[in-house]
Protein backbone atom coordinates (compact mmCIF):
# COMPACT_ATOMS: atom_id res chain seq x y z
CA UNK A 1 294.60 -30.13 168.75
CA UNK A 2 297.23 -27.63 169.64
CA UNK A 3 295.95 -23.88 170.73
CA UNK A 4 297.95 -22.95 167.37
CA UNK A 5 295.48 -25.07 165.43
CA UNK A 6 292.55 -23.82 166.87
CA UNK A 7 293.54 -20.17 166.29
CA UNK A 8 294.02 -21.34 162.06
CA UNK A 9 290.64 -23.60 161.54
CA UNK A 10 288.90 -20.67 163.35
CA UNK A 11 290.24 -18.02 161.37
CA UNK A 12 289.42 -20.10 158.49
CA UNK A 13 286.08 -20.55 159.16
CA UNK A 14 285.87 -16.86 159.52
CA UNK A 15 286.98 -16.30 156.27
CA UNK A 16 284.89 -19.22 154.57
CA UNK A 17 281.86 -16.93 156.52
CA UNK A 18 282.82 -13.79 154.89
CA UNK A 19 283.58 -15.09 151.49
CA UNK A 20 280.18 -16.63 151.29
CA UNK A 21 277.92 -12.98 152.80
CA UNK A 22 276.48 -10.85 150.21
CA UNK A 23 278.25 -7.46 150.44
CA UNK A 24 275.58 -4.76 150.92
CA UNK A 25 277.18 -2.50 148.38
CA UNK A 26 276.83 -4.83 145.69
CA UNK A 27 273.07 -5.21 146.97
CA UNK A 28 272.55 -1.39 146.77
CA UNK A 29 274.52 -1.77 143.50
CA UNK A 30 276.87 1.47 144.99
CA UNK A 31 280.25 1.79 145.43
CA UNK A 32 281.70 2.03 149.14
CA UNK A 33 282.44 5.21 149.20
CA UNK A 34 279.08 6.05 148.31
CA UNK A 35 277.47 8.91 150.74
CA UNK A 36 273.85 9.34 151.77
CA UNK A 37 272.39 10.38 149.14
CA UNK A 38 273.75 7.95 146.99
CA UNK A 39 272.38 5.38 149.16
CA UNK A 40 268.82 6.32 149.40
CA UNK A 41 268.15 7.05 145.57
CA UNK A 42 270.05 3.74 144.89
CA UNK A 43 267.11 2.22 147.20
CA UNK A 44 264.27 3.66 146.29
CA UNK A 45 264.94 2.66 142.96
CA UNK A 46 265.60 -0.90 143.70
CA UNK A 47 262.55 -1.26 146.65
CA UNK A 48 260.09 0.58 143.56
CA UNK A 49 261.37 -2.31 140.80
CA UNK A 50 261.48 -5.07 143.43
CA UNK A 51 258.64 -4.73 146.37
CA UNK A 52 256.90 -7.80 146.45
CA UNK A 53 253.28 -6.12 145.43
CA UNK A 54 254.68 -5.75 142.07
CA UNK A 55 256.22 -9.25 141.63
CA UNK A 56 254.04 -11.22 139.11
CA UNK A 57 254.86 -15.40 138.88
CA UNK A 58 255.12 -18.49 140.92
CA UNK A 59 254.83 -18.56 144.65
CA UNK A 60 258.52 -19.35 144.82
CA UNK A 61 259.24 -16.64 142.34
CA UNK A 62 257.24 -14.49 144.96
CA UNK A 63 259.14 -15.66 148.37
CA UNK A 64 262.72 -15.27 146.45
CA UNK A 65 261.29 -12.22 145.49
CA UNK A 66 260.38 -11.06 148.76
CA UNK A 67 263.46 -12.57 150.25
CA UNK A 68 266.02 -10.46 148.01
CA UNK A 69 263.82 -7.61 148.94
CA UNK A 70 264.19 -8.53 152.74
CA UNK A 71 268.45 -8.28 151.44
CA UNK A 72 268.10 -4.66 149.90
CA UNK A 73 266.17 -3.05 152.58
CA UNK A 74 268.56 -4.33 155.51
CA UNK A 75 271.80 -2.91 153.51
CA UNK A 76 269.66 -0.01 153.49
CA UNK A 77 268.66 0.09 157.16
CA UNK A 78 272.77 -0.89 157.87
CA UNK A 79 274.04 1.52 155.43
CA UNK A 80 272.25 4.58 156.28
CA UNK A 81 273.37 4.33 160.26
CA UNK A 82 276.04 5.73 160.40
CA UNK A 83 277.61 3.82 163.56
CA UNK A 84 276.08 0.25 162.05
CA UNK A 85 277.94 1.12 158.20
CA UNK A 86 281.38 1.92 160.60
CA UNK A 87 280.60 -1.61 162.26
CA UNK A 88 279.96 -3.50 158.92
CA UNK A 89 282.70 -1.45 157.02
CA UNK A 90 285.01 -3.07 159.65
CA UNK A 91 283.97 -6.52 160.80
CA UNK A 92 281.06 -7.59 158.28
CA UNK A 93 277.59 -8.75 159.46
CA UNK A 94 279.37 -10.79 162.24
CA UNK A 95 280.24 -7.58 163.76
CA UNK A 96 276.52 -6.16 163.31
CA UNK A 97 275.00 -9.65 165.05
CA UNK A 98 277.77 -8.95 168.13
CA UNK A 99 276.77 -5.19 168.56
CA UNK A 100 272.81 -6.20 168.21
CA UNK A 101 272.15 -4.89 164.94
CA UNK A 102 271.30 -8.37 163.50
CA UNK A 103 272.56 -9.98 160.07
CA UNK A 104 271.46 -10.13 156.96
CA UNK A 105 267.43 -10.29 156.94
CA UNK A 106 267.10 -8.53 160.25
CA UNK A 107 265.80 -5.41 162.04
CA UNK A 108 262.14 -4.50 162.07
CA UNK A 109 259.26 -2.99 159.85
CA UNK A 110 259.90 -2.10 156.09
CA UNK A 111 262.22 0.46 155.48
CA UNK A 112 260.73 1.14 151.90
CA UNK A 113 257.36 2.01 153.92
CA UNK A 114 258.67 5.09 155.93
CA UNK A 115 261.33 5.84 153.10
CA UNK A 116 258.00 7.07 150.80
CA UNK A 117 255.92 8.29 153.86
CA UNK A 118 256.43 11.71 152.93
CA UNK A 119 255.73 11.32 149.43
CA UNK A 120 251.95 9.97 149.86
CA UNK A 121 253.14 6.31 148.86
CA UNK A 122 249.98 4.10 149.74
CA UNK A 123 250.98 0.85 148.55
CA UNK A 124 252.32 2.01 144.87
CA UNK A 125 249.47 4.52 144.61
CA UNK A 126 251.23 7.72 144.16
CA UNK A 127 250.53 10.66 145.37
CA UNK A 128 252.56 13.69 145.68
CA UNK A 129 256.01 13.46 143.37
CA UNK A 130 259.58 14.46 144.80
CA UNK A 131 260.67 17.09 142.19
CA UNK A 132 262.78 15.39 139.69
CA UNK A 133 266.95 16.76 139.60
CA UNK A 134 268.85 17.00 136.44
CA UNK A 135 270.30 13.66 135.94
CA UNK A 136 273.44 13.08 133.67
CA UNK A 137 273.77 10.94 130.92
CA UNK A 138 273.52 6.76 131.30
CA UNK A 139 276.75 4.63 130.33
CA UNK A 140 276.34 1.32 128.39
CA UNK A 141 279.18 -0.94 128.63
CA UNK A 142 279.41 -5.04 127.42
CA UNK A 143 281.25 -7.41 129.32
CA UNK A 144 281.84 -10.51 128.11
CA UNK A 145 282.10 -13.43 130.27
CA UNK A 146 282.39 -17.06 129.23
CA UNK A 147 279.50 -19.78 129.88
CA UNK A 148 281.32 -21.29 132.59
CA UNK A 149 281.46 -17.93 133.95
CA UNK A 150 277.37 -17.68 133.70
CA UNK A 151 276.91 -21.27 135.25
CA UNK A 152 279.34 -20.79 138.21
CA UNK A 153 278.74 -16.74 138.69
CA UNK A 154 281.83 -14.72 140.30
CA UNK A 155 283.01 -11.21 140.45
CA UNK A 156 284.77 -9.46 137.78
CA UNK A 157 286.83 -6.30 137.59
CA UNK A 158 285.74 -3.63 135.17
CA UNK A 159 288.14 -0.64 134.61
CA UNK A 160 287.01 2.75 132.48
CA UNK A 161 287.12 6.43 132.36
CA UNK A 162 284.72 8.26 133.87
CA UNK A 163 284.49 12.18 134.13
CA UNK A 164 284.71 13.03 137.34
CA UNK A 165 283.33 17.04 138.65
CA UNK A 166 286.55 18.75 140.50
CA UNK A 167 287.10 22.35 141.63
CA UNK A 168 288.52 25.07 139.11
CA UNK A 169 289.28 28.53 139.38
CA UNK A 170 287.08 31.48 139.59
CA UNK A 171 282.43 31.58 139.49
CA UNK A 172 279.54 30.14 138.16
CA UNK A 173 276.35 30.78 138.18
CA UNK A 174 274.43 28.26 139.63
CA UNK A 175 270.54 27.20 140.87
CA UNK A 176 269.36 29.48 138.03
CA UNK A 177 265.47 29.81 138.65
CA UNK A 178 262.69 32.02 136.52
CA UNK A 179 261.37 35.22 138.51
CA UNK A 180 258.41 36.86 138.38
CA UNK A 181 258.50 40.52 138.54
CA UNK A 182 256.31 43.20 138.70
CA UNK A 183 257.06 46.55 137.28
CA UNK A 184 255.28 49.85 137.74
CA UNK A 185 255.51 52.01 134.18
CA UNK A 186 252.51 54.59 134.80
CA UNK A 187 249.56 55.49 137.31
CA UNK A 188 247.85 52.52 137.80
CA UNK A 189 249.90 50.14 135.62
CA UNK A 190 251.98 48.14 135.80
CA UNK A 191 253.39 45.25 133.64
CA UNK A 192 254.73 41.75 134.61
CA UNK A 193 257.69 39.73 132.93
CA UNK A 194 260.00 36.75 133.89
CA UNK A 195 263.92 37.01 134.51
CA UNK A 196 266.31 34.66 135.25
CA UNK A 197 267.47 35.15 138.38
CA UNK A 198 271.19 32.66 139.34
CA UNK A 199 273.27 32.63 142.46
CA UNK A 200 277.57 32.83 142.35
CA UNK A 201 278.89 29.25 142.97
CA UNK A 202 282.60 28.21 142.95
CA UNK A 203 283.35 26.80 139.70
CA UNK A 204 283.76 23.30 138.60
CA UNK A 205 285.45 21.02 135.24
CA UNK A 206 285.52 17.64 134.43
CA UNK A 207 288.25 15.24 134.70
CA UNK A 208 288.58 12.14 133.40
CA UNK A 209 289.74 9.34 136.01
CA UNK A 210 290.06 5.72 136.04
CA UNK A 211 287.58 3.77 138.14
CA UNK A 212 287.71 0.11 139.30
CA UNK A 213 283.89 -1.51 139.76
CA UNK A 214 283.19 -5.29 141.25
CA UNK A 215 280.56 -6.70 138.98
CA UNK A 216 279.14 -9.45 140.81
CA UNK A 217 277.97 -11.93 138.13
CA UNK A 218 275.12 -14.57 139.68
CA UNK A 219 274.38 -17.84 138.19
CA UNK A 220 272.09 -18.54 135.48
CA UNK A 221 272.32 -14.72 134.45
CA UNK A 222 270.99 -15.01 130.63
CA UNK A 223 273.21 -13.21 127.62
CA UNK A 224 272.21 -9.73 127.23
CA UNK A 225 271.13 -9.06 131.33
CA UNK A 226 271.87 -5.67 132.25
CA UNK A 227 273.51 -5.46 135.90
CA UNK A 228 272.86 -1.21 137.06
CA UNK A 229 275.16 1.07 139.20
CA UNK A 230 272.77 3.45 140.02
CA UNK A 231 275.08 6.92 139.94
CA UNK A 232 278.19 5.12 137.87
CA UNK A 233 277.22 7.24 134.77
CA UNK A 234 277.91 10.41 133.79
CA UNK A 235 278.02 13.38 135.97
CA UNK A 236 276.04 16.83 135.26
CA UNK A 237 277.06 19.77 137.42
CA UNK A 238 274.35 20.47 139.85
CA UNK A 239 272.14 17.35 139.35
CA UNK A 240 272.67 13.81 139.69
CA UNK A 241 275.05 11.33 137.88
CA UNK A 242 273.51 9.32 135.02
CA UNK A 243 273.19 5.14 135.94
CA UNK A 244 276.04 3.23 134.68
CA UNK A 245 274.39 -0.36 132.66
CA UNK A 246 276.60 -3.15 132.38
CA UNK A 247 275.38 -5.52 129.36
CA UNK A 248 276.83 -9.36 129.72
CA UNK A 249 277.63 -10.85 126.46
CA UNK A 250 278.53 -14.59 126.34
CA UNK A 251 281.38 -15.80 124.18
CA UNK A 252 280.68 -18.99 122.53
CA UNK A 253 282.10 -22.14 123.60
CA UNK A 254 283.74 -24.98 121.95
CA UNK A 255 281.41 -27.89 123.13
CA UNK A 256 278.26 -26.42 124.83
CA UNK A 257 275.59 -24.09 123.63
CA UNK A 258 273.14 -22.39 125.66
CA UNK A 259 269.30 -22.71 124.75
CA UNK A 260 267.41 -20.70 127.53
CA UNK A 261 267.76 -22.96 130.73
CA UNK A 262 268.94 -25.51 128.67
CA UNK A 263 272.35 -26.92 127.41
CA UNK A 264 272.93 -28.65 123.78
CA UNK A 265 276.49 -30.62 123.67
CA UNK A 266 277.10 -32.13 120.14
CA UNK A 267 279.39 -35.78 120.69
CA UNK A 268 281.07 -37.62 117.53
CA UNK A 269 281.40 -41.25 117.67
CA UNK A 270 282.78 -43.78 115.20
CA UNK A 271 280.09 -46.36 112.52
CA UNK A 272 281.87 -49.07 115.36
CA UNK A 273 280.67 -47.26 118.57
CA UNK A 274 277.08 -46.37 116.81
CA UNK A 275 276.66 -50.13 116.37
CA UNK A 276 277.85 -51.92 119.48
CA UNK A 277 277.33 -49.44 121.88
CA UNK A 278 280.73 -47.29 123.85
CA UNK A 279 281.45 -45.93 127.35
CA UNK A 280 282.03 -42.14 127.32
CA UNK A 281 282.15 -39.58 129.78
CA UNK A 282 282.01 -35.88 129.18
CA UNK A 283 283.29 -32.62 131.09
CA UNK A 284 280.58 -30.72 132.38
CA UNK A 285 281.34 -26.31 133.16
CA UNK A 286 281.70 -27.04 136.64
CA UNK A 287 284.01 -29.76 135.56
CA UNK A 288 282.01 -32.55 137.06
CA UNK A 289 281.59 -35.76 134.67
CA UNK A 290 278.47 -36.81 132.86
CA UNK A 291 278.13 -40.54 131.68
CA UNK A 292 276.79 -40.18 127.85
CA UNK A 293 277.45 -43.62 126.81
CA UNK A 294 275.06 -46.62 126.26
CA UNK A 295 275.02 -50.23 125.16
CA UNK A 296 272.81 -49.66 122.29
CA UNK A 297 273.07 -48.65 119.06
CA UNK A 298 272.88 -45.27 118.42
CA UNK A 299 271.39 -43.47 114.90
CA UNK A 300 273.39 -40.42 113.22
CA UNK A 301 271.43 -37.36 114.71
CA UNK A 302 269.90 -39.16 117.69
CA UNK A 303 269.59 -36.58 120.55
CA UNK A 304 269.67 -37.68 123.90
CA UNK A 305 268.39 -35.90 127.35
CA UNK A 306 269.77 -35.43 130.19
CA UNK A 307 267.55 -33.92 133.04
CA UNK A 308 269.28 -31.50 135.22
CA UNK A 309 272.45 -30.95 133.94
CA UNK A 310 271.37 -28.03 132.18
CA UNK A 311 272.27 -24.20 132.83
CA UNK A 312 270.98 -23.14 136.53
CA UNK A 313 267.65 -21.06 136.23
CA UNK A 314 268.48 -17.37 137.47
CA UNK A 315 267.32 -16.32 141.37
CA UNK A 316 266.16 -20.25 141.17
CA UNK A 317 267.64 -23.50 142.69
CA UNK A 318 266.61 -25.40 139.89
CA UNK A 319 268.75 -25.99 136.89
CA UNK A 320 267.18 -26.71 133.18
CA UNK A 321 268.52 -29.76 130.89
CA UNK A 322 271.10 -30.68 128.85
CA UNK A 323 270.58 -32.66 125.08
CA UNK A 324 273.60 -34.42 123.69
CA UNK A 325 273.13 -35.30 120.03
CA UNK A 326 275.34 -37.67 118.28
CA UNK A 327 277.27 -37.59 114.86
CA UNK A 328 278.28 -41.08 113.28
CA UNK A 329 281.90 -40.39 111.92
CA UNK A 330 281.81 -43.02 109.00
CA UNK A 331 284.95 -44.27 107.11
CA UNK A 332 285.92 -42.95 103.93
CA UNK A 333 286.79 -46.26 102.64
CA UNK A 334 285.65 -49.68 102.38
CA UNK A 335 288.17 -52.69 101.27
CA UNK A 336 286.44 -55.79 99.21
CA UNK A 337 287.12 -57.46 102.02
CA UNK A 338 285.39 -55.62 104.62
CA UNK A 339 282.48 -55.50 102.08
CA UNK A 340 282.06 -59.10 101.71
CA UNK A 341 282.22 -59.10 105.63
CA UNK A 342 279.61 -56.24 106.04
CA UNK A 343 277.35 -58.25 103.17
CA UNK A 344 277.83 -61.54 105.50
CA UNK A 345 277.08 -59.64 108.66
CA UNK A 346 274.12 -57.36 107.61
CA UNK A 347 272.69 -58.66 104.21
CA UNK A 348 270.12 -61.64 105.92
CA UNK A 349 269.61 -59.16 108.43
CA UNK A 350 265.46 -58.64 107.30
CA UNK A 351 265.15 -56.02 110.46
CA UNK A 352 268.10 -53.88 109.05
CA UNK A 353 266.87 -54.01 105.69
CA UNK A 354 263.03 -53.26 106.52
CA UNK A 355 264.64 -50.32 108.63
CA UNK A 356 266.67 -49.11 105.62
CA UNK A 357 263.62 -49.17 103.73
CA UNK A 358 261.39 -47.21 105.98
CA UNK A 359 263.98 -44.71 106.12
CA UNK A 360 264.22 -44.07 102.58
């Protein structure tokens, strides 16, 4: 193999590498130009709602649990170095393993431990609060996606307005806080009252802007998950920006429907195919092919299962089941002749006709 050809299946399997690493802003759930701040509330968010000691279920509910928790506090511990976020903004966790910051899963301790140390965290007993900022409002927003799109995953683009705080002319007051004050109004008295006391800040509007945001869409998501942005909402001037909630809706599909884990796929066959049996095949989401035929006879409404060839279970490996249940398309005419044949064929059949009669 030429030098030439080296250079290409290497750069290829650089690329394969990259495509298949979990970006650490999607993990945060921030955008990349997100600063400090940003960064840390998006964590301690995340590390409160997913630290292991409050994840209830199976024990491999509990390691992939504790695994994507292992994910979230390394983006953290990445993104909040300044010199490891240049490093990964550039060349991606290889770059990080090269410069000895380790990939994905690595560096020591718990970040979520000494990120609440000054708060009186002891496990989740809480102790002393942060003071809570003015937040602005939260954004809803459905995006539909198709089944296939919920049994594969992928990213999607969504586009909207967003108001956006920018510099205008002239003052504002700002960091208003109440003042006690005490006032002397004779010998010996005096009198207290409360006044609002602001400071002079440069003033500030809102513009509306258009805003691109990757919504990374995992497999086995169920209809109606909500994916957050933590700061993608709307903005309030001198607090924080409201969470932006992006609601998946499915759209319905021709062939398949989704029960839970579980797919239902409804297949018409002819009286002749119900009788003697038929090969079929059918196209699966993925586009792989699943054998639903059978040499038997097969009843109007018979369902049929199909184990493992359902919808994948979400943050799983498993996958649920798929039913196929059959509709016998029956002619809408019979001839005398086909009669007399059917009458020959099935009339001094005793097993048909105690089977007709146990149905009835």
């Amino acid at each position: 193999m030429g030098r030439r050809a080296l250079l290409g299946a290497a750069l290829l399997l650089g690329l394969l590498a990259l495509a298949a690493a979990r970006d650490y802003y999607d993990l945060l759930q921030v955008p990349r130009s997100a600063n400090d701040a940003q960064i840390k509330r998006a964590y301690r968010k995340l590390a409160l709602k997913m630290h292991p000691d409050k994840v209830q279920g199976s024990e491999e509910e509990k390691k992939a649990a504790a695994q994507k928790f292992a994910d979230v506090s390394h983006a953290y511990e990445v993104l909040t170095d300044p010199e490891k976020r240049k490093v990964y903004d550039r060349y991606g966790e290889d770059g990080l393993k090269q410069m000895g910051g380790g990939g994905r899963g690595g560096g020591g301790g718990d970040p979520f431990a000494s990120f609440f140390s000054n708060f009186g965290f002891g496990g989740f007993g809480f102790g002393q609060q942060e003071e809570e900022a003015p937040k602005g409002n939260n954004v809803v927003v459905e995006l539909e996606v198709t089944l296939r799109d919920l049994y594969l995953g992928g990213h999607f683009k969504l586009v909207r307005d967003k108001n956006v705080v920018k510099p205008a002319p002239g003052t504002r007051k700002c960091n208003c806080k109440q003042k006690v004050v005490t006032k002397q109004i004779g010998p010996g008295m005096y009198q207290q009252y409360t006044t609002q006391v602001c400071e002079d800040c440069p003033n500030v509007q809102y513009v509306r802007e258009p805003e691109t945001l990757t919504v990374h869409v995992e497999p086995g998501m169920p209809d109606g998950h909500t994916i957050t942005f933590f700061e993608e909402g709307e903005p309030i001037v001198d607090g924080e920006h409201g969470d932006l909630h992006v609601v998946l809706r499915t759209l319905p599909h021709p062939h398949f429907e989704r029960r839970g884990e579980g797919l239902m796929y409804n297949a018409t066959i002819s009286l002749l195919e119900a009788l003697v049996g038929f090969e079929r095949e059918i196209e699966h989401l993925d586009g792989h092919k699943v054998q639903i035929g059978t040499r038997g006879v097969t009843r109007p409404g018979e369902v049929r299962w199909f184990q493992g060839e359902g919808m994948p279970q979400f943050e799983k490996t498993t996958r649920g089941d798929m039913w196929v249940t059959f509709d016998v398309s029956f002619p809408r005419e019979v001839s005398e002749e086909q009669r007399a044949e059917l009458r020959r064929l099935f009339g001094g059949n005793a097993e048909l006709q105690r089977q007709q009669r146990d149905e009835l």
